[in-house]
Protein backbone atom coordinates (compact mmCIF):
# COMPACT_ATOMS: atom_id res chain seq x y z
CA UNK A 1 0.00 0.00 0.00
CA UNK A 2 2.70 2.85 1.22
CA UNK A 3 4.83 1.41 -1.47
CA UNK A 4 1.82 2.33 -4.37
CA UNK A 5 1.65 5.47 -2.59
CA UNK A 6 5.35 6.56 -2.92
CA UNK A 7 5.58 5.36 -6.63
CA UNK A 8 2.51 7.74 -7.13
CA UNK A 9 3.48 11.13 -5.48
CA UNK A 10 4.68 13.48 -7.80
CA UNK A 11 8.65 13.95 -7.97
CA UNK A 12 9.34 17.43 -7.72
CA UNK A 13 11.24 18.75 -10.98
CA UNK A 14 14.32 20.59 -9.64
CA UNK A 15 13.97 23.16 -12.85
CA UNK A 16 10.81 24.33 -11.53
CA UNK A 17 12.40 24.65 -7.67
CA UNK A 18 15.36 26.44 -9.13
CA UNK A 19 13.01 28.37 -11.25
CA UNK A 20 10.34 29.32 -7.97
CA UNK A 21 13.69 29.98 -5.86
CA UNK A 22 15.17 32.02 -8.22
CA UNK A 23 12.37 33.97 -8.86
CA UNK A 24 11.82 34.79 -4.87
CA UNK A 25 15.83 35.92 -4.64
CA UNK A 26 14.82 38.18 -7.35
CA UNK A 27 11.45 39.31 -5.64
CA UNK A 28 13.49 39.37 -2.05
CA UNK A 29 16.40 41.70 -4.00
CA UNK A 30 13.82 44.09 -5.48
CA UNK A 31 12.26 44.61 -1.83
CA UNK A 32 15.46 45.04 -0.16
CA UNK A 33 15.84 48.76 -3.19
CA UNK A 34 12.77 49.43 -2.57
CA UNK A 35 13.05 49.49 1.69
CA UNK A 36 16.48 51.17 0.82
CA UNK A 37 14.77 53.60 -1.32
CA UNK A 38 11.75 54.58 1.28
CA UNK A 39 14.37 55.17 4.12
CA UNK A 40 16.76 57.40 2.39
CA UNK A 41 13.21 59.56 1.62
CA UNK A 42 11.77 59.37 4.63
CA UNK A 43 15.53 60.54 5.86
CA UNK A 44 15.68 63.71 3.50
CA UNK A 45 12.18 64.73 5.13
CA UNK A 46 13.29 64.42 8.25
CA UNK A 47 16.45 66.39 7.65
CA UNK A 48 14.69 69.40 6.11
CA UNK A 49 12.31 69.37 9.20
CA UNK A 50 12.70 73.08 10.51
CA UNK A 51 14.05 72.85 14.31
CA UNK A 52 14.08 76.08 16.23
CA UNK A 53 16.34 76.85 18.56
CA UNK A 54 15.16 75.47 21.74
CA UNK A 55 14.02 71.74 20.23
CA UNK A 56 17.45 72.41 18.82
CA UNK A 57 19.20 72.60 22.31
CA UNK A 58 17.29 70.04 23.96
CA UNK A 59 17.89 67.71 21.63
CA UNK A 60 21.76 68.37 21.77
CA UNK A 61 21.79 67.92 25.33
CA UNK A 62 20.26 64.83 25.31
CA UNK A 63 22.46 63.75 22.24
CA UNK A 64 26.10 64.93 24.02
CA UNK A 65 24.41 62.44 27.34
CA UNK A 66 24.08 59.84 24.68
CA UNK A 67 27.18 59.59 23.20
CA UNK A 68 29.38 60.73 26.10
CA UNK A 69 32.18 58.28 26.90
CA UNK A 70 30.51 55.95 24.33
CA UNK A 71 32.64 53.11 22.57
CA UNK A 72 32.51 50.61 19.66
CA UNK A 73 30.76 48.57 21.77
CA UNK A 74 28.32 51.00 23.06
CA UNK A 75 27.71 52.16 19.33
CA UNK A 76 26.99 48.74 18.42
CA UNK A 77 24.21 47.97 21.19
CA UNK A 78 22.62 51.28 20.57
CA UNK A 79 21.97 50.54 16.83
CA UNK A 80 21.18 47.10 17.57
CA UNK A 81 18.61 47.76 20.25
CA UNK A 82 17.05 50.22 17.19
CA UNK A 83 17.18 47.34 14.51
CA UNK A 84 16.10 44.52 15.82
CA UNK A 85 12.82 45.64 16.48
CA UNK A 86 12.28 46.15 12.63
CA UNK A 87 12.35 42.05 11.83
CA UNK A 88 8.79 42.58 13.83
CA UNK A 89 6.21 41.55 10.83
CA UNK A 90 4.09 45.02 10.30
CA UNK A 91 5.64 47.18 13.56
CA UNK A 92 9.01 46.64 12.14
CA UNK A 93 8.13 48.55 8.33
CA UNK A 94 6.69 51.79 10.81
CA UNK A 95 9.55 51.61 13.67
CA UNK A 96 11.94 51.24 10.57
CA UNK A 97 10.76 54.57 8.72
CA UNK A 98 10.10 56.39 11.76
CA UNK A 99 13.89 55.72 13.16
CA UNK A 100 14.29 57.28 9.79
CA UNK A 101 12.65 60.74 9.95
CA UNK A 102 14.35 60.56 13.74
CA UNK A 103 18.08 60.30 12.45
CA UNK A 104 17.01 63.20 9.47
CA UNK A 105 15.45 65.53 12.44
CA UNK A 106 18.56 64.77 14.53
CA UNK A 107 20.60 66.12 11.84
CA UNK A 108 18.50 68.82 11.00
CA UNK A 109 19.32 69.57 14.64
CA UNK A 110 23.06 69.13 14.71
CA UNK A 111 22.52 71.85 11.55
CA UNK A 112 21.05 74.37 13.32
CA UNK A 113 23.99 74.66 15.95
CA UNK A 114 26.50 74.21 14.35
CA UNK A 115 25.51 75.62 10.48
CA UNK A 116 28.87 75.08 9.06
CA UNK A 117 27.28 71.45 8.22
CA UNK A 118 24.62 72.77 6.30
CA UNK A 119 27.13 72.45 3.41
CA UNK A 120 27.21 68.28 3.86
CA UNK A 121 23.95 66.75 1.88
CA UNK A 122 21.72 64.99 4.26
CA UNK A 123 22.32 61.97 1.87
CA UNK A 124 26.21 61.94 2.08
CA UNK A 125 25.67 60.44 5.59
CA UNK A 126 23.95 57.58 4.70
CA UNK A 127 25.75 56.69 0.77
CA UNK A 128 29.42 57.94 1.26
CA UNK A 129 30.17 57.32 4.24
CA UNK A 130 31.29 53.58 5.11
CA UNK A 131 29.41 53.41 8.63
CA UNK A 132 26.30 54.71 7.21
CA UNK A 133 26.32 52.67 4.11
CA UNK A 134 26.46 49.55 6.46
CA UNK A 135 23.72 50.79 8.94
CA UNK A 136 21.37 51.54 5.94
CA UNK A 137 21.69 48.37 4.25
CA UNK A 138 21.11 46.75 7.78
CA UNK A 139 18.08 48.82 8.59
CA UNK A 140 16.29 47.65 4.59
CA UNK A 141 17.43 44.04 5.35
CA UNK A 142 15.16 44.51 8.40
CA UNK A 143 12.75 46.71 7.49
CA UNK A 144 12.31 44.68 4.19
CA UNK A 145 12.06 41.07 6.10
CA UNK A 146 9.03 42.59 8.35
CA UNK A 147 7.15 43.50 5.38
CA UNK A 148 7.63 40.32 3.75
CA UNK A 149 6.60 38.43 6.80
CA UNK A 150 3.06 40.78 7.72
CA UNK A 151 2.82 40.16 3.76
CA UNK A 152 3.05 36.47 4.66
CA UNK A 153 0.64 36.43 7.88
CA UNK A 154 -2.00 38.11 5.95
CA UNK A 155 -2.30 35.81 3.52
CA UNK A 156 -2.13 32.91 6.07
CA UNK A 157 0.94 31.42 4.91
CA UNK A 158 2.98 28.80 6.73
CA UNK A 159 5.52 30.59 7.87
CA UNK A 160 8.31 27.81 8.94
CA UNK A 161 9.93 28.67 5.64
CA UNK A 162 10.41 32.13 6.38
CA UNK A 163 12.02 30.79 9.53
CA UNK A 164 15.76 29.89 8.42
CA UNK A 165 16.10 33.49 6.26
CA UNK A 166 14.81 35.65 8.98
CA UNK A 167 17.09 34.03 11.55
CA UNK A 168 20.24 34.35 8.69
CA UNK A 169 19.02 37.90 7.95
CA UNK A 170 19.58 38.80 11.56
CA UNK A 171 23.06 37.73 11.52
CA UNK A 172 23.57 39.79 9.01
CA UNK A 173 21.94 42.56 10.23
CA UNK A 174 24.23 42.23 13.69
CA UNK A 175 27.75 41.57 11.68
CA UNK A 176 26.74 44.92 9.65
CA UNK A 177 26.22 46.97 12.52
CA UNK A 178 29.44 45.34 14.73
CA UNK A 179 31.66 46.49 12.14
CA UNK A 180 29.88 49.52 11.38
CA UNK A 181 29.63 50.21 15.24
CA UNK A 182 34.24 50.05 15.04
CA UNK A 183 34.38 51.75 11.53
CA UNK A 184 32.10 54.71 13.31
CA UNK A 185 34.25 54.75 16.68
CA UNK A 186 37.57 54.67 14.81
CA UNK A 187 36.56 57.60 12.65
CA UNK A 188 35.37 59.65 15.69
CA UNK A 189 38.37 59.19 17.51
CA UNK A 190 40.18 60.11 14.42
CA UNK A 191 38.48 63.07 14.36
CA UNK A 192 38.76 64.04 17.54
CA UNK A 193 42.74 63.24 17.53
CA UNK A 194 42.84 65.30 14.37
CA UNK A 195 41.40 68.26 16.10
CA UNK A 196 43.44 68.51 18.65
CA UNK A 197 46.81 68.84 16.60
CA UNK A 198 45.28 72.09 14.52
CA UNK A 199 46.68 75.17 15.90
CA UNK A 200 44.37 77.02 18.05
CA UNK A 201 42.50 73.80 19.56
């Protein structure tokens, strides 16, 4: 009986797998751009946000508590604790863009004291810069995975597949930021070291 059984179950034609896998790599790819794409817009608006001078100086003070005496390590944690929650099917796509507009008002903030950085493009930060390049393509990886998986709940599918990428994903997601997290402390101290041997300082 089990033996008529397994003669008659179809046998799964590895063209067609290759085929159906290659053609969700392509859709996962093209979600990925497209998360990259909405963050560095939401970003812009939040950078041309107009801060006055008081939201400006209360968010500096809470920034220089932030950062004071803060290390690799420290850097790391901070952006972690920010991306993980974006792997959260639905909660993760609006956490993800509103952390966004956040770091785009922060610098819209950093601006208006110190207006010398009005020069930089809001966009530099996150393209040219090899920290911010790393902590943007984390933050789509993320932001990307939760829409995928609300995407997937909705329609009620299993989700055990989706299991194995989102926990590989995360990895990802936590190498990119480690590095970025020593890439962003080196270049601060450098900086900072820089600084301090120009006359006058």
């Amino acid at each position: 009986m089990f033996s008529g059984l397994i003669k008659s179950a179809p046998i799964p034609n590895p063209q067609i797998s290759f085929a159906i896998k290659n053609h969700m790599f392509k859709i996962r790819i093209i979600t990925f751009f497209i998360f990259m794409g909405l963050f560095a817009v939401v970003f812009q608006i939040g950078s041309m946000t107009i801060v006055n001078e008081e939201e400006a100086t209360t968010f500096m003070s809470e920034f220089e508590k932030l950062v004071k005496d803060i290390d690799a390590m420290g850097i790391f944690l901070h952006n972690t604790t920010i991306s993980l929650p974006m792997f959260i099917p639905g909660f993760g796509v609006v956490w993800g863009l509103f952390s966004a507009w956040s770091t785009g008002f922060a610098f819209s903030a950093i601006v208006s004291i110190s207006p010398e950085l009005a020069k930089i493009p809001p966009l530099t930060i996150l393209f040219l810069s090899p920290f911010g390049i790393m902590e943007l393509t984390a933050y789509s990886i993320a932001t990307s995975r939760s829409f995928i998986l609300i995407k997937a709940v909705y329609k009620k599918s299993n989700l055990i597949p989706f299991l194995k990428p989102t926990i590989l994903e995360i990895g990802i997601v936590v190498g990119l930021l480690l590095a970025g997290g020593y890439l962003e402390y080196y270049m601060i101290k450098l900086i900072q070291e820089e600084a301090i041997m120009l006359p006058g300082f």
